[in-house]
N, C-alpha and C. Protein backbone atom coordinates (compact mmCIF):
# COMPACT_ATOMS: atom_id res chain seq x y z
N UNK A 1 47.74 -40.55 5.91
CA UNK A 1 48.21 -40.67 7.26
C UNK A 1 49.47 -39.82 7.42
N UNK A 2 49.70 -39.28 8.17
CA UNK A 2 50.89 -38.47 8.89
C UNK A 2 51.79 -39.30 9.41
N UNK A 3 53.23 -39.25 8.91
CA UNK A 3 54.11 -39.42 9.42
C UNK A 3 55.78 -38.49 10.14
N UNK A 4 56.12 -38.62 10.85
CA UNK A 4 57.37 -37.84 11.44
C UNK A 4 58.52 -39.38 11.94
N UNK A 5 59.45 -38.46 10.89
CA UNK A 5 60.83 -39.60 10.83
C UNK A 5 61.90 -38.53 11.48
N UNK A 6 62.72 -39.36 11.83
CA UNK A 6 64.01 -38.97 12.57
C UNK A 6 65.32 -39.47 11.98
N UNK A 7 66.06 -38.26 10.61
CA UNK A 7 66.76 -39.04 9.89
C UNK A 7 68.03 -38.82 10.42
N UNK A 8 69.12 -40.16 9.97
CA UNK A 8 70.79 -40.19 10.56
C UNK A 8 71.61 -39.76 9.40
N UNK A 9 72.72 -39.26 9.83
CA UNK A 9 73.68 -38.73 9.33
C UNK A 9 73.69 -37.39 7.91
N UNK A 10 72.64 -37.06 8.64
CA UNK A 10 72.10 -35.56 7.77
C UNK A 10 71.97 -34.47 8.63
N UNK A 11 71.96 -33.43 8.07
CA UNK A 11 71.86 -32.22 8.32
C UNK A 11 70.20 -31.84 9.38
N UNK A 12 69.38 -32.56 8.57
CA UNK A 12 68.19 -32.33 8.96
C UNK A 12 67.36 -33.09 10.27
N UNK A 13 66.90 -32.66 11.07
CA UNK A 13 66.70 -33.14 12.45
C UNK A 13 65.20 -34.04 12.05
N UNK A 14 64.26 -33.34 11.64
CA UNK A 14 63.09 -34.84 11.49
C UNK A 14 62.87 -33.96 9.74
N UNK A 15 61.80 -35.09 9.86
CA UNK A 15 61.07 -35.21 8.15
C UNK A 15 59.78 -35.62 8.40
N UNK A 16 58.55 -34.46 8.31
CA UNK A 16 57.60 -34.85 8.59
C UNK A 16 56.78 -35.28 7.29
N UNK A 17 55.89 -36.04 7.06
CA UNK A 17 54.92 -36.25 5.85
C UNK A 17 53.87 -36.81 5.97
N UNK A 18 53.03 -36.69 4.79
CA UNK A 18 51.83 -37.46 4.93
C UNK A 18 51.37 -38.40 3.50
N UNK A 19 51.01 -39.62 3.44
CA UNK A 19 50.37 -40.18 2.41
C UNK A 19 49.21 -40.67 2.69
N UNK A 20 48.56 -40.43 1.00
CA UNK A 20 47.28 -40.33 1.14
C UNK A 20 47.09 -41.40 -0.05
N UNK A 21 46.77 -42.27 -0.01
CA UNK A 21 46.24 -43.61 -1.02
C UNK A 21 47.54 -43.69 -1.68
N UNK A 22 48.77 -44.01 -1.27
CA UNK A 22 50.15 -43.69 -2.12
C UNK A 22 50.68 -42.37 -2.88
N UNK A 23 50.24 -41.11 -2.46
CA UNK A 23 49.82 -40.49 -2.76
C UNK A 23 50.86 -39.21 -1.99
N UNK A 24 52.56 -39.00 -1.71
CA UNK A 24 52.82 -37.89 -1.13
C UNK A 24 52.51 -36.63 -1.37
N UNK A 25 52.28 -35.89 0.23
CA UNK A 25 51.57 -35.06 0.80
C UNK A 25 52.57 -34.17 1.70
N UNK A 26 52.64 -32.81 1.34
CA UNK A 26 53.06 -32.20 2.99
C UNK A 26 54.24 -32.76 3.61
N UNK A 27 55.73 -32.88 2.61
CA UNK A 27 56.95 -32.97 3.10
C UNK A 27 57.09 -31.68 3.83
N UNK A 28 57.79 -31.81 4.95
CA UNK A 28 58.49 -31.00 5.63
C UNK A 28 59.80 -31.03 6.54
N UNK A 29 60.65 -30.58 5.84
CA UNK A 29 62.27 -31.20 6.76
C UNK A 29 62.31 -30.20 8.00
N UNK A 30 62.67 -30.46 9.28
CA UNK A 30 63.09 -29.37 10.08
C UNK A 30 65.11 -29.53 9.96
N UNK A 31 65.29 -28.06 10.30
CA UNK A 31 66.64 -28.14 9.58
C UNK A 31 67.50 -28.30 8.30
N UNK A 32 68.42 -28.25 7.84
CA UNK A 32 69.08 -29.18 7.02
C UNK A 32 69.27 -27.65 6.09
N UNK A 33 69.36 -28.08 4.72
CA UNK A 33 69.66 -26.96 3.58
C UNK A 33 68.67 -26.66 3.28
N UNK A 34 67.98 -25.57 3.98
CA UNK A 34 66.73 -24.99 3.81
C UNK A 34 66.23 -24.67 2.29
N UNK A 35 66.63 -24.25 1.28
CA UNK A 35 66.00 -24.47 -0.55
C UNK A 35 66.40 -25.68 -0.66
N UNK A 36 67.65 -26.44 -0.45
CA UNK A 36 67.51 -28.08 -1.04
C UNK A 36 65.99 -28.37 -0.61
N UNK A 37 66.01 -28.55 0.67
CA UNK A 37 64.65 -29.57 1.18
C UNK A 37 63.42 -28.87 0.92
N UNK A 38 63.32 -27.61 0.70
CA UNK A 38 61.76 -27.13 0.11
C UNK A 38 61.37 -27.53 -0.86
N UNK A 39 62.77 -27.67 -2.14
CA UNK A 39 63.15 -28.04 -3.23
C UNK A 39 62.30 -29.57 -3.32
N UNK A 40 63.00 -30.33 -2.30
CA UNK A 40 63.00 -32.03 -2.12
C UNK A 40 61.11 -31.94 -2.03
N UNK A 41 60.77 -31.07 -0.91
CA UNK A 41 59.37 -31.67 -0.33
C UNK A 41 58.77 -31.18 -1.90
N UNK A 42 58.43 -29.70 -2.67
CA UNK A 42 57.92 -29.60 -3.24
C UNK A 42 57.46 -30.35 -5.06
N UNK A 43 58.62 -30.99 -5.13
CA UNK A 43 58.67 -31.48 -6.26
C UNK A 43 58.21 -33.13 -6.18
N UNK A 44 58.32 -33.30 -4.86
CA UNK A 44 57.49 -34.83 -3.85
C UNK A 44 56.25 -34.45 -4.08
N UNK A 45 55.56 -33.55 -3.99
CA UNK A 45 54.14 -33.34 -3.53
C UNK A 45 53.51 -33.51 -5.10
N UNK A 46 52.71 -34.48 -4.66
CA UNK A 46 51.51 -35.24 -5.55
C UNK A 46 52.22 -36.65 -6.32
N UNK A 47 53.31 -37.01 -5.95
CA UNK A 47 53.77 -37.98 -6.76
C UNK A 47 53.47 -39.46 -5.88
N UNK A 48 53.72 -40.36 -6.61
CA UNK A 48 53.59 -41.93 -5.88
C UNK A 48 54.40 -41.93 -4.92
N UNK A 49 54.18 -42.89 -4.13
CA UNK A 49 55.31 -43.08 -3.18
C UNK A 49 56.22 -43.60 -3.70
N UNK A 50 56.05 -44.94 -4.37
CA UNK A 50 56.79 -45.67 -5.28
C UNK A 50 57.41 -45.04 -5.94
N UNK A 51 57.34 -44.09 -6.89
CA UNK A 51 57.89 -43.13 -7.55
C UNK A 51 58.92 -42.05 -6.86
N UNK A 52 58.72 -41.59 -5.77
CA UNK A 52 59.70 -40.84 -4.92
C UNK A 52 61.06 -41.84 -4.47
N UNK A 53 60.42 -43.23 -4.35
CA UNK A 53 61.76 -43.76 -3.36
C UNK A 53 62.30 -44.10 -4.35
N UNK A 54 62.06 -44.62 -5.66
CA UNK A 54 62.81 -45.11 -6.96
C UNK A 54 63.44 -43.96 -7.22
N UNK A 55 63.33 -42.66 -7.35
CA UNK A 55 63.96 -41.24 -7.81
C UNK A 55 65.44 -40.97 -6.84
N UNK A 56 65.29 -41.23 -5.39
CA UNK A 56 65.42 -40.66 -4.34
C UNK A 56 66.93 -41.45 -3.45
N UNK A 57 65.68 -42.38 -3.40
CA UNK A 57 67.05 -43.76 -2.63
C UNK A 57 68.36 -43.98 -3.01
N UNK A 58 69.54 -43.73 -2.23
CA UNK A 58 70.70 -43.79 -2.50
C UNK A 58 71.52 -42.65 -2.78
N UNK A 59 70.41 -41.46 -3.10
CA UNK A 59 71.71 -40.42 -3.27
C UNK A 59 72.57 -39.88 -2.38
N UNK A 60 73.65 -39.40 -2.64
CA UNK A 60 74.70 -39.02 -1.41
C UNK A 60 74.81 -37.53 -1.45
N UNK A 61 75.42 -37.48 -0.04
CA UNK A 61 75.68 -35.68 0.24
C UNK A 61 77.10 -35.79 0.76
N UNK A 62 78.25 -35.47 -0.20
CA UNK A 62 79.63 -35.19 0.17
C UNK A 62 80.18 -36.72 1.41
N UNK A 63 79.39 -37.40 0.47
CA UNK A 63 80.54 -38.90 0.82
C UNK A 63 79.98 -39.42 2.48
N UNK A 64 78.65 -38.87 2.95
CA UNK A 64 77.88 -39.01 4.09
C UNK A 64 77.60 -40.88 3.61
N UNK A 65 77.22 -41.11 2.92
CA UNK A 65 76.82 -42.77 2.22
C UNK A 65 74.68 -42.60 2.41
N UNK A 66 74.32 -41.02 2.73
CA UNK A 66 73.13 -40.81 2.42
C UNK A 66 73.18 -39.29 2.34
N UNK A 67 71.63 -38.68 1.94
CA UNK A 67 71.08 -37.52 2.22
C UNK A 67 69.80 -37.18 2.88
N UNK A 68 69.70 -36.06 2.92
CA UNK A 68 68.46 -35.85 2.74
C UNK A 68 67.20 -36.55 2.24
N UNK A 69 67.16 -36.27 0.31
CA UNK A 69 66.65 -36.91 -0.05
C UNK A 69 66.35 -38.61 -0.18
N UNK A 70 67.87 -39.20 0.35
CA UNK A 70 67.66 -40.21 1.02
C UNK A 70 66.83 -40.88 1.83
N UNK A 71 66.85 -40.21 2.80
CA UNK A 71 65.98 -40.16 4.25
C UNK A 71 65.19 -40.26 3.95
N UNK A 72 64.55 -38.96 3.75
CA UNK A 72 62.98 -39.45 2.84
C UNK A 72 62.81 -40.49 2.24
N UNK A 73 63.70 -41.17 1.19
CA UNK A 73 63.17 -42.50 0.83
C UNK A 73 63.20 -43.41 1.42
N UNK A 74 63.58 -43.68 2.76
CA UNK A 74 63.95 -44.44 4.03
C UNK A 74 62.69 -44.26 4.85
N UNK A 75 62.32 -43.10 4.87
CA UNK A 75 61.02 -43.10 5.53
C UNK A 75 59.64 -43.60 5.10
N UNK A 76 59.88 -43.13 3.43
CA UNK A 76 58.52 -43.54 2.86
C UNK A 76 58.33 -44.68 2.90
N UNK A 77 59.56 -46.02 2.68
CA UNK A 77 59.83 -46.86 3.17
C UNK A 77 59.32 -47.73 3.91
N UNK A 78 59.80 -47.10 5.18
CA UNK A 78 59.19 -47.35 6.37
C UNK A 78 57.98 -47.31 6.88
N UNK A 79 56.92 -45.92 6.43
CA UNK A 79 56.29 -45.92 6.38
C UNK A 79 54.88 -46.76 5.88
N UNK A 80 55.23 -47.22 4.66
CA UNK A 80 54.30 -48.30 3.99
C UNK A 80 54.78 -49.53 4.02
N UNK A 81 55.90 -50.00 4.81
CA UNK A 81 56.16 -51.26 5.19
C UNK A 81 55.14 -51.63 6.71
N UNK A 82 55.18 -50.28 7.20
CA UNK A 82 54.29 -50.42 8.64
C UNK A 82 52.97 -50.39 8.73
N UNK A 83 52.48 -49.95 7.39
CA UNK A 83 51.35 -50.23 6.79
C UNK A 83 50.74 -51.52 6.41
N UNK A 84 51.06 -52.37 6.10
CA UNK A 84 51.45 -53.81 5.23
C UNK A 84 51.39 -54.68 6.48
């Protein structure tokens, strides 16, 4: 399923993705630090979800109290909580 998140206090304006049986798919940040987040989506792609937000969740960007890669774990999150 396709999802598009709208993350706070980052650089990056949405975070689009898709999971497929737990299964991330097709990160795409609009905005933000364009090689960080190609960086972020590509090394996401084919891993658990579970596995991304355990890696992911909590890291900081210059004392923001999130990131990027944050977000994303906020979304995936969200995502399979809305699932459930």
């Amino acid at each position: 399923m396709k999802y598009s998140f709208t993350p706070h206090g980052v650089c990056s304006a949405k975070i689009d993705f898709e999971i497929e049986d737990n299964i991330i798919r097709n990160v795409r940040f609009t905005r933000g630090c364009n090689g960080n987040t190609q960086g972020v989506g590509a090394l996401c792609e084919g891993m658990q979800a579970d596995e991304v937000i355990r890696r992911l969740k909590g890291l900081d960007c210059n004392g923001r109290g999130t990131s990027c890669p944050d977000q994303l774990a906020q979304a995936i999150e969200l995502a399979l909580s809305d699932n459930n």
